[in-house]
C-alpha atoms as a PDB file:
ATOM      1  CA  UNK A   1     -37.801  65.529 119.272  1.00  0.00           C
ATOM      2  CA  UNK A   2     -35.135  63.171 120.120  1.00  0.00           C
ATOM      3  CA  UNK A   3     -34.471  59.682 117.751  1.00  0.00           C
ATOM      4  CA  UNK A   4     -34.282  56.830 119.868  1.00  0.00           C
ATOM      5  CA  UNK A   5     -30.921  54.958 119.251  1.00  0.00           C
ATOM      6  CA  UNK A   6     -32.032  51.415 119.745  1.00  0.00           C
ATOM      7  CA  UNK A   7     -35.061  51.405 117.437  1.00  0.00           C
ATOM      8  CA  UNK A   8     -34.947  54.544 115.854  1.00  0.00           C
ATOM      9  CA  UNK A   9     -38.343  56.149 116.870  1.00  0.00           C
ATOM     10  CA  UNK A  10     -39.124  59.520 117.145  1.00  0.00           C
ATOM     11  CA  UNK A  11     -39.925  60.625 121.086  1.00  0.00           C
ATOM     12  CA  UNK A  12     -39.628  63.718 123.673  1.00  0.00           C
ATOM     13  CA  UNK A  13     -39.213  63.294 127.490  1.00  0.00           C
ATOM     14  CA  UNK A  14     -36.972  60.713 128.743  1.00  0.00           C
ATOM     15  CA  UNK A  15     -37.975  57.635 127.865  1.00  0.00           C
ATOM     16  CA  UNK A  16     -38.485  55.937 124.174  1.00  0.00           C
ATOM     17  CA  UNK A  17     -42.313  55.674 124.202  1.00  0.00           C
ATOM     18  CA  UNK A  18     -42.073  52.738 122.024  1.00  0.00           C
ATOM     19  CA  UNK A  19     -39.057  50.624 122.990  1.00  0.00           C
ATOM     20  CA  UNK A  20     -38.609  52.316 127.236  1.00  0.00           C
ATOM     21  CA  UNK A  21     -34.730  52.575 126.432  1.00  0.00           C
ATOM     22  CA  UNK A  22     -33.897  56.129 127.898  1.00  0.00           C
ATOM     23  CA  UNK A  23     -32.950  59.178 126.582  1.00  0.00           C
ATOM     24  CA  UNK A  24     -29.726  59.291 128.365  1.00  0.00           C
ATOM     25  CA  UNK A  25     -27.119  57.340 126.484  1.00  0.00           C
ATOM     26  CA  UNK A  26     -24.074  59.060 126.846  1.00  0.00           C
ATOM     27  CA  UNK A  27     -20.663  57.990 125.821  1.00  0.00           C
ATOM     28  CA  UNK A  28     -19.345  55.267 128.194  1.00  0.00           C
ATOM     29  CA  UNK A  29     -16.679  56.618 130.464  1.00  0.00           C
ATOM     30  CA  UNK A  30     -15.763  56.495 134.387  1.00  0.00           C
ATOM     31  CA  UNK A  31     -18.460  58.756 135.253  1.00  0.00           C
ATOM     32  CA  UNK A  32     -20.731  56.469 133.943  1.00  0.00           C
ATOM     33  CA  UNK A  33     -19.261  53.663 135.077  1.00  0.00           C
ATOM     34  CA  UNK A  34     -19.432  55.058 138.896  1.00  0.00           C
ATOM     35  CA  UNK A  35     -23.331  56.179 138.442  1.00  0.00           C
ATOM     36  CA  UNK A  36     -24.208  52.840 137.140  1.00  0.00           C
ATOM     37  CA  UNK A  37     -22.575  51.461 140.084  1.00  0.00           C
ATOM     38  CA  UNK A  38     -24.195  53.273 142.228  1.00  0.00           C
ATOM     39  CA  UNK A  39     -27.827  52.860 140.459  1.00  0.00           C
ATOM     40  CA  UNK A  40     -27.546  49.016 140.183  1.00  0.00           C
ATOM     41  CA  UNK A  41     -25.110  47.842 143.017  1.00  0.00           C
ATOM     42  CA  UNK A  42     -24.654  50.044 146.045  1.00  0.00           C
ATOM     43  CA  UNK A  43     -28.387  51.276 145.753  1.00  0.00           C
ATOM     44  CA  UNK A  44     -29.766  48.243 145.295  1.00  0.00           C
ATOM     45  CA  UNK A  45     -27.640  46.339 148.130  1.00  0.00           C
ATOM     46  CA  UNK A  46     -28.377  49.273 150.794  1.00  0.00           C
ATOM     47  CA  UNK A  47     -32.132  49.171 150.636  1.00  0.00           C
ATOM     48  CA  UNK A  48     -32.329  45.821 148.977  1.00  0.00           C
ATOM     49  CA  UNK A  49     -30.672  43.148 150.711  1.00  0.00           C
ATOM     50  CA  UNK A  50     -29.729  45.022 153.704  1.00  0.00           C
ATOM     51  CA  UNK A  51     -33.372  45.614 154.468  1.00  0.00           C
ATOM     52  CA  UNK A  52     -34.576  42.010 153.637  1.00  0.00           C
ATOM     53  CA  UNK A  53     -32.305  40.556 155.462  1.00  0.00           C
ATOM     54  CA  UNK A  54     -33.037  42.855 158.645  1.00  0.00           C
ATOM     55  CA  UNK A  55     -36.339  42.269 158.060  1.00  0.00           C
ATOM     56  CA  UNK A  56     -36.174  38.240 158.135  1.00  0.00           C
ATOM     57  CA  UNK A  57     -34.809  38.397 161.681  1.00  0.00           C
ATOM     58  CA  UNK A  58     -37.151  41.053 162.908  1.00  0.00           C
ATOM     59  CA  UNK A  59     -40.512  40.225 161.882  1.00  0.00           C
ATOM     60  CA  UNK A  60     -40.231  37.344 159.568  1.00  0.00           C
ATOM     61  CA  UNK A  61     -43.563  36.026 158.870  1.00  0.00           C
ATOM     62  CA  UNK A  62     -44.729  39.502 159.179  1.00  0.00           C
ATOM     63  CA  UNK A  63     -43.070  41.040 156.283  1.00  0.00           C
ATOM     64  CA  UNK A  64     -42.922  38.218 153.770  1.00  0.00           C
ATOM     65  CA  UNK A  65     -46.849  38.319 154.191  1.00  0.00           C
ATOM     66  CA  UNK A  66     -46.665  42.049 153.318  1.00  0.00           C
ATOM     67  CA  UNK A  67     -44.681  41.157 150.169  1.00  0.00           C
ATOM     68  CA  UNK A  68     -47.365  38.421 149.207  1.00  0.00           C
ATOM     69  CA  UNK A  69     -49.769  41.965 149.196  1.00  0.00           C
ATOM     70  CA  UNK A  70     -47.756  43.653 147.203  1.00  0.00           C
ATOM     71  CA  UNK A  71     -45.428  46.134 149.500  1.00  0.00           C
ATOM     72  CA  UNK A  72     -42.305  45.026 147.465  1.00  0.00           C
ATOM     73  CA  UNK A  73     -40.370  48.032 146.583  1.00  0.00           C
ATOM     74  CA  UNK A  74     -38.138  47.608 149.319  1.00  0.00           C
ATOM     75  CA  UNK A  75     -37.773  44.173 149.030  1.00  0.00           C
ATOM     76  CA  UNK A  76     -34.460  42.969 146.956  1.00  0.00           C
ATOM     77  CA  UNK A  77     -36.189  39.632 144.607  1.00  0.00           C
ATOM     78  CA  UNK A  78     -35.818  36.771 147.144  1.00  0.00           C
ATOM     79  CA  UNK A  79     -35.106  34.388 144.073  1.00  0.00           C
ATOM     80  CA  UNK A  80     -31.982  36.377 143.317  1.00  0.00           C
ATOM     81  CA  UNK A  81     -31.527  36.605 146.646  1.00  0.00           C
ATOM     82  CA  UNK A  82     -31.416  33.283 147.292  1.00  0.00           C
ATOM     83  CA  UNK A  83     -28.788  32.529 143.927  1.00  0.00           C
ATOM     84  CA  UNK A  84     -26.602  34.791 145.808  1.00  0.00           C
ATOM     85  CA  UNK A  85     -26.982  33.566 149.240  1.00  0.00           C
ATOM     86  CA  UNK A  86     -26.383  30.081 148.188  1.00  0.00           C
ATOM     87  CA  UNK A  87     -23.546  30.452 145.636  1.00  0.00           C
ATOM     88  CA  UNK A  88     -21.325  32.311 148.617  1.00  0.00           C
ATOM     89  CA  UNK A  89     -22.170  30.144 151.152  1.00  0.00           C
ATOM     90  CA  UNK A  90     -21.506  26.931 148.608  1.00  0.00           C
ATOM     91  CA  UNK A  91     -18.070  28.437 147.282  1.00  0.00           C
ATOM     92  CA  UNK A  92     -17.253  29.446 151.858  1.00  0.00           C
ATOM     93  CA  UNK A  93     -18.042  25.746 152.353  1.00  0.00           C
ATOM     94  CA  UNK A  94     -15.543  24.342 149.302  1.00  0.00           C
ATOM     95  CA  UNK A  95     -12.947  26.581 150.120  1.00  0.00           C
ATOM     96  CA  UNK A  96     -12.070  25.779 153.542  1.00  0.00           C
ATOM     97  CA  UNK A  97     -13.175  22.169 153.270  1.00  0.00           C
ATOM     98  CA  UNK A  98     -15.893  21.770 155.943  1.00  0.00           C
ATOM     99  CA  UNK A  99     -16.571  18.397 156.609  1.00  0.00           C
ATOM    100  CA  UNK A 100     -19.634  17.628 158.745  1.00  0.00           C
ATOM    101  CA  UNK A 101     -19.829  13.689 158.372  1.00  0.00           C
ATOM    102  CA  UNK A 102     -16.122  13.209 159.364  1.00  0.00           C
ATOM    103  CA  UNK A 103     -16.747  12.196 162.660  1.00  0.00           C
ATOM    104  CA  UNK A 104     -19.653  10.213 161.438  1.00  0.00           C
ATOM    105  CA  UNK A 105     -17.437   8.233 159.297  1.00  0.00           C
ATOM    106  CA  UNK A 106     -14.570   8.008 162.225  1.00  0.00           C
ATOM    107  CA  UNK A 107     -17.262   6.434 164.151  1.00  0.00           C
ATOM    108  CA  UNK A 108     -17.413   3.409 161.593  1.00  0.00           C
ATOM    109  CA  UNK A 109     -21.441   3.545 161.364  1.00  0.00           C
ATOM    110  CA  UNK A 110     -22.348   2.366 157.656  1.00  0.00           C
ATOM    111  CA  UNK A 111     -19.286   1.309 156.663  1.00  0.00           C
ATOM    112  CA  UNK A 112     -21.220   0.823 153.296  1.00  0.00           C
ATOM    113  CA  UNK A 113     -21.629   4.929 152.682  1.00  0.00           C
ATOM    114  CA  UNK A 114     -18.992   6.324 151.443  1.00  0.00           C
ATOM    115  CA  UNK A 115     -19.292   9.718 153.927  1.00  0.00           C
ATOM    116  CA  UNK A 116     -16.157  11.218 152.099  1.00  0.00           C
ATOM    117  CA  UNK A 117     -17.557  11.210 148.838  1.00  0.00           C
ATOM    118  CA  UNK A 118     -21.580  12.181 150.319  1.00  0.00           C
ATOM    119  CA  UNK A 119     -19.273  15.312 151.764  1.00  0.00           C
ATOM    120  CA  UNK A 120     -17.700  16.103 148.207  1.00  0.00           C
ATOM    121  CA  UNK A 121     -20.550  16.011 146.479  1.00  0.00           C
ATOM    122  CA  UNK A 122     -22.712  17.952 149.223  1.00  0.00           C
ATOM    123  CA  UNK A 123     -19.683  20.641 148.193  1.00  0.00           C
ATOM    124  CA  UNK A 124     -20.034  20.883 145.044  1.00  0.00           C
ATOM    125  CA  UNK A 125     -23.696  21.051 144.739  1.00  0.00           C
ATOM    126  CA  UNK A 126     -24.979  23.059 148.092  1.00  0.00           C
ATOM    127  CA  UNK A 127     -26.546  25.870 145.595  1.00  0.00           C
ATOM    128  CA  UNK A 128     -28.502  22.904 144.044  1.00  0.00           C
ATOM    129  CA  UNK A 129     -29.178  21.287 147.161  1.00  0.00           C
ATOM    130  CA  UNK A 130     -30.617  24.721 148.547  1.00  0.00           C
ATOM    131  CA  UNK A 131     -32.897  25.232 145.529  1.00  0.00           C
ATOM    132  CA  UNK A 132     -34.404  21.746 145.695  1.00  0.00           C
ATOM    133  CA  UNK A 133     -35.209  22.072 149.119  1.00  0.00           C
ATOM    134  CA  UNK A 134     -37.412  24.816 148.424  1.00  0.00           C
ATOM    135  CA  UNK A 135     -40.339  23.085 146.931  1.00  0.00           C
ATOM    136  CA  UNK A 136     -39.824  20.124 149.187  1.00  0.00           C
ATOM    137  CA  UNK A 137     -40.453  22.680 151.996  1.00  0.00           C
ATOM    138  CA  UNK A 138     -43.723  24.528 150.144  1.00  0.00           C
ATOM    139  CA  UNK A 139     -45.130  21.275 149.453  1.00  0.00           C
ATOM    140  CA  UNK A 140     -44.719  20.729 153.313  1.00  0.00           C
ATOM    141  CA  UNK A 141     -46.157  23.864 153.919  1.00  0.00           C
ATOM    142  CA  UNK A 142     -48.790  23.684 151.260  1.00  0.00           C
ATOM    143  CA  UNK A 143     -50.200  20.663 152.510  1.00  0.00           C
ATOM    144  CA  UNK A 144     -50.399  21.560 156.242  1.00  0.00           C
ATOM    145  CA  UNK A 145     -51.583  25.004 155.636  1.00  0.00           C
ATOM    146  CA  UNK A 146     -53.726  24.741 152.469  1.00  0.00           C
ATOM    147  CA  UNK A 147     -57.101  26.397 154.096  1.00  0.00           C
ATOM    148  CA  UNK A 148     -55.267  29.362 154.552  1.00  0.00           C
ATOM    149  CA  UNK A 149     -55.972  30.112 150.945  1.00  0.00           C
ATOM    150  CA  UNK A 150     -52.488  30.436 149.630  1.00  0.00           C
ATOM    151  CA  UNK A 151     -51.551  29.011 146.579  1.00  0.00           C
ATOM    152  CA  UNK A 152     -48.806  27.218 145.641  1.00  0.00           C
ATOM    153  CA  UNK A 153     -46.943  29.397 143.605  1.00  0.00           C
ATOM    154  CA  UNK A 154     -46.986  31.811 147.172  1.00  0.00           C
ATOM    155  CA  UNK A 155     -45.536  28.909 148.995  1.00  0.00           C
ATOM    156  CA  UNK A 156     -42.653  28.829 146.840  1.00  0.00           C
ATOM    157  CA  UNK A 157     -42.015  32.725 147.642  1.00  0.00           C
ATOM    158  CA  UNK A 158     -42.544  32.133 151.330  1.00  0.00           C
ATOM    159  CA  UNK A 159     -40.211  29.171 151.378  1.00  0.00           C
ATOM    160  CA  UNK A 160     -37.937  31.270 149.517  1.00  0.00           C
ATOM    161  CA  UNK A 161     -37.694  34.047 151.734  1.00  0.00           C
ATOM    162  CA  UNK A 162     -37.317  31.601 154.664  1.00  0.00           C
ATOM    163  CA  UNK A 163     -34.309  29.674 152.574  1.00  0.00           C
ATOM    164  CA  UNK A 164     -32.391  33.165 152.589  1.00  0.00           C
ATOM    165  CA  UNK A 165     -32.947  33.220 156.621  1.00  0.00           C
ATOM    166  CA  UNK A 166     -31.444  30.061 157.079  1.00  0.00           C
ATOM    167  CA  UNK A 167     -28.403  30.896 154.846  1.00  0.00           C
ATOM    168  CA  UNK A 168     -27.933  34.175 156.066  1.00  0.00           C
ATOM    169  CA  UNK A 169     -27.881  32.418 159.678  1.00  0.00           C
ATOM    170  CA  UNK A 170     -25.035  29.917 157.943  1.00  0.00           C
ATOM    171  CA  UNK A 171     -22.745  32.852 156.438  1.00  0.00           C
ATOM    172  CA  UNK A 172     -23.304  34.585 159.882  1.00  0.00           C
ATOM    173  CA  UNK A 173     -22.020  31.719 161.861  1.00  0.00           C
ATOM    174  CA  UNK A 174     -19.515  30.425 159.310  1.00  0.00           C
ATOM    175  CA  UNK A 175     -16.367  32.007 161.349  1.00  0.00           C
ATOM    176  CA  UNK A 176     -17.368  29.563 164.071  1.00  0.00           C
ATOM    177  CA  UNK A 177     -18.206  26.778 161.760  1.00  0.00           C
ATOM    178  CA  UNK A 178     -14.596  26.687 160.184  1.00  0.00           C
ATOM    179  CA  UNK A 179     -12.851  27.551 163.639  1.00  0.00           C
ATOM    180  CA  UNK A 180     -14.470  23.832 164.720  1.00  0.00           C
ATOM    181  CA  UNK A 181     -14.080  22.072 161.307  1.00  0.00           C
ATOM    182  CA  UNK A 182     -12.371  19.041 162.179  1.00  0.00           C
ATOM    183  CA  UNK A 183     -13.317  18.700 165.914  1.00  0.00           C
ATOM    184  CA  UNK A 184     -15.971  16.901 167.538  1.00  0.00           C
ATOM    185  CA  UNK A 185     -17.611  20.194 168.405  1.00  0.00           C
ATOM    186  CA  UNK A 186     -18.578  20.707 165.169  1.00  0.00           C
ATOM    187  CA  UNK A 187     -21.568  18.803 165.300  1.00  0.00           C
ATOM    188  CA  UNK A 188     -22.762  20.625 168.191  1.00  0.00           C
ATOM    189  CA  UNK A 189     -22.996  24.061 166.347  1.00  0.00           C
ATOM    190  CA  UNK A 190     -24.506  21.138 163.164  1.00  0.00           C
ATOM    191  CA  UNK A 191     -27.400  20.783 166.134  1.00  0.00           C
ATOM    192  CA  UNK A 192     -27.644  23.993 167.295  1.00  0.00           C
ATOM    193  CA  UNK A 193     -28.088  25.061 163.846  1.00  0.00           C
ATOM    194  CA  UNK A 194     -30.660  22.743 162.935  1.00  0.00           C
ATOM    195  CA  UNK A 195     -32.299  23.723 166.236  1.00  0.00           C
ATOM    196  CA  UNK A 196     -32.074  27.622 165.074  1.00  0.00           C
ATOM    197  CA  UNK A 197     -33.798  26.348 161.823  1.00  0.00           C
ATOM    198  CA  UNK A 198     -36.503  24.885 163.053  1.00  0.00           C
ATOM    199  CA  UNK A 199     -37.124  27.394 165.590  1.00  0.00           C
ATOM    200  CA  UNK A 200     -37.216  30.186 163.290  1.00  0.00           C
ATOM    201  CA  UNK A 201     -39.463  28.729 160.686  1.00  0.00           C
ATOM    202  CA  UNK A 202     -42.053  27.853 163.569  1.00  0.00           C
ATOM    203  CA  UNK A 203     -41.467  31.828 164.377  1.00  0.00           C
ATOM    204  CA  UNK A 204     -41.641  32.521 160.923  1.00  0.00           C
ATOM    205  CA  UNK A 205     -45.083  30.403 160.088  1.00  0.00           C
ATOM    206  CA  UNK A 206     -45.909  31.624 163.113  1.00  0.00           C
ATOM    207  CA  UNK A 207     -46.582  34.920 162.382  1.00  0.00           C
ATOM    208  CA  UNK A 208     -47.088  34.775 158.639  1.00  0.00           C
ATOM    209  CA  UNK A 209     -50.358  32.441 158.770  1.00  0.00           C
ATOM    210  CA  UNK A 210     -52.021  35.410 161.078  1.00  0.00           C
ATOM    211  CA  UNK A 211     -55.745  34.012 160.615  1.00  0.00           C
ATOM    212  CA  UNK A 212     -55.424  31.050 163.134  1.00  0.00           C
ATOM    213  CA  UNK A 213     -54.162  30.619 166.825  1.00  0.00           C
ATOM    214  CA  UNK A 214     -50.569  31.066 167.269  1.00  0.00           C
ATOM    215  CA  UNK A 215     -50.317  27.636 169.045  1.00  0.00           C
ATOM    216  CA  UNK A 216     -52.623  25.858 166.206  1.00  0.00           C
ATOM    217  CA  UNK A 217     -50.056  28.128 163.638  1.00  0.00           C
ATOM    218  CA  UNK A 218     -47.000  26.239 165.785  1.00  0.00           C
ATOM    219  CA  UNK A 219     -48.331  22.922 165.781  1.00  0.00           C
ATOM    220  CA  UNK A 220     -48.987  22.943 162.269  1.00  0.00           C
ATOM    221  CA  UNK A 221     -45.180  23.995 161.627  1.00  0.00           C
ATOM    222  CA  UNK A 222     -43.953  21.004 163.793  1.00  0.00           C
ATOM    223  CA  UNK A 223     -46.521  18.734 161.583  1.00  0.00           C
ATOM    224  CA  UNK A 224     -45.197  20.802 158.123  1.00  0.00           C
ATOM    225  CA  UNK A 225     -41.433  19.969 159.521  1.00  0.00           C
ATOM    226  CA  UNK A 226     -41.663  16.170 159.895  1.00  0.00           C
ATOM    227  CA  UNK A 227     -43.635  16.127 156.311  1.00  0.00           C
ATOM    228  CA  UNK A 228     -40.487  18.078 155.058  1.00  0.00           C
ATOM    229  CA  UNK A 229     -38.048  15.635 156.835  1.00  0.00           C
ATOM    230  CA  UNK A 230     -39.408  12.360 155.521  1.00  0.00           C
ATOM    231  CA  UNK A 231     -39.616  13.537 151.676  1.00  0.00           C
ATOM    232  CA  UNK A 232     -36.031  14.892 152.692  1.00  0.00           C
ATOM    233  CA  UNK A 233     -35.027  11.190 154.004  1.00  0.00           C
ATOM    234  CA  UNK A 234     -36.912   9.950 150.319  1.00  0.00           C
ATOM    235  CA  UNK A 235     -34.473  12.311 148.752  1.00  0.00           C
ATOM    236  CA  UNK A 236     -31.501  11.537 150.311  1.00  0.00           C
ATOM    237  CA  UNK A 237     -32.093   7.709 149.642  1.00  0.00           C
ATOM    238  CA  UNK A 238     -32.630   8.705 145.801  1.00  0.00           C
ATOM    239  CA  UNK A 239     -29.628  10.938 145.256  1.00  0.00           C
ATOM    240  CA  UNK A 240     -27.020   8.360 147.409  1.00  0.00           C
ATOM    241  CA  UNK A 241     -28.040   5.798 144.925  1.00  0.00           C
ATOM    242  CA  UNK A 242     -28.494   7.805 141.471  1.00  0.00           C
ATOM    243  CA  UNK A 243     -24.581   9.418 142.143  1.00  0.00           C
ATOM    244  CA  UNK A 244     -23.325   5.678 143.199  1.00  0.00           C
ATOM    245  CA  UNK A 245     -22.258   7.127 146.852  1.00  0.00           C
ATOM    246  CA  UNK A 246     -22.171   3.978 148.702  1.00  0.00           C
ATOM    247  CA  UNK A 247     -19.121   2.240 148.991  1.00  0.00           C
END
């Protein structure tokens, strides 16, 4: 019989049959140090992220369907996925001070907006920005597609998923992004981007809603985009004048 440390019960095997703390509490040391490493890091990014990520540029729509039946273990959590995805890419874009809106501004249209200040505060809150596009995207999606039988909840997950493609696309393409940062050709790789987006979520509906026509599935993305883009336009409005950003 072994006494569990953290609650005190009396068990055998390897696992506290009352509490699920394990047997195995050894003194903490470098060993340990490297095994947990290797259990909760190195493990978990090899067959975690590595394969989600693969697996969002292979067969998209495909695979996040399989996750919505319950073929998961390979999966990494998209949600923490996505905290990740969007904290690096937030703290790449601070750091080396990409400025899309420059030339925007150097063009003199809307003297009124304040584009330095829109670009500061885009900065400072991408991982926010990221997250709240999310549901503004599934209730796009939710709306378009809703006699597909998936609820809402599963619109958030899919929406997810497709969040991490477009960031992973982003920290991809960042080299080339802050090689241009300051130039006029910036805004061509903005486009191209945007273009990439768009494209890949059509791909990615595409496949995922299986049950109809894959050019009824497209159409219905184009129509779930330009739902998405005017509650983004509604959004944009709100937050320039609740943080004061025109000038």
């Amino acid at each position: 019989m072994i006494t569990c440390k953290n609650c005190g019960y009396f068990f055998e095997g390897n696992y506290c049959n009352k509490c699920g703390q394990t047997a195995d509490t050894e003194r903490l040391n470098f060993n340990l140090l490297l095994k947990h490493l290797h259990k909760n890091f190195i493990k978990y990014f090899q067959k975690g992220i590595i394969y989600s990520s693969t697996q969002l540029f292979k067969r998209p729509g495909h695979t996040i369907r399989e996750y919505m039946e319950g073929k998961r273990i390979k999966h990494v959590d998209p949600i923490a996925l996505l905290i990740a995805l969007a904290t690096l890419y937030g703290v790449l874009y601070h750091t080396f001070g990409i400025n899309l809106l420059s030339g925007i501004s150097n063009l003199g249209l809307r003297k009124e907006l304040d584009f330095k200040a829109v670009n500061n505060w885009i900065s400072d809150h991408y991982a926010l920005l990221t997250f709240l596009m999310v549901p503004v995207y599934s209730i796009s999606s939710f709306t378009v597609f809703k006699k597909q039988g998936y609820n809402f909840v599963e619109h958030i997950f899919l929406n997810t998923f497709l969040a991490n493609q477009r960031l992973l696309l982003r920290i991809l393409t960042f080299p080339a992004l802050a090689a241009l940062n300051g130039t006029e050709e910036i805004f061509i790789l903005s486009d191209l981007l945007i273009f990439l987006d768009v494209a890949l979520m059509m791909w990615s509906y595409t496949q995922f809603f299986n049950k109809i026509s894959k050019i009824r599935a497209a159409s219905l993305s184009v129509l779930s985009y330009a739902i998405f883009f005017i509650f983004l336009l509604i959004i944009i409005l709100v937050l320039l004048k609740t943080y004061e950003l025109f000038g």
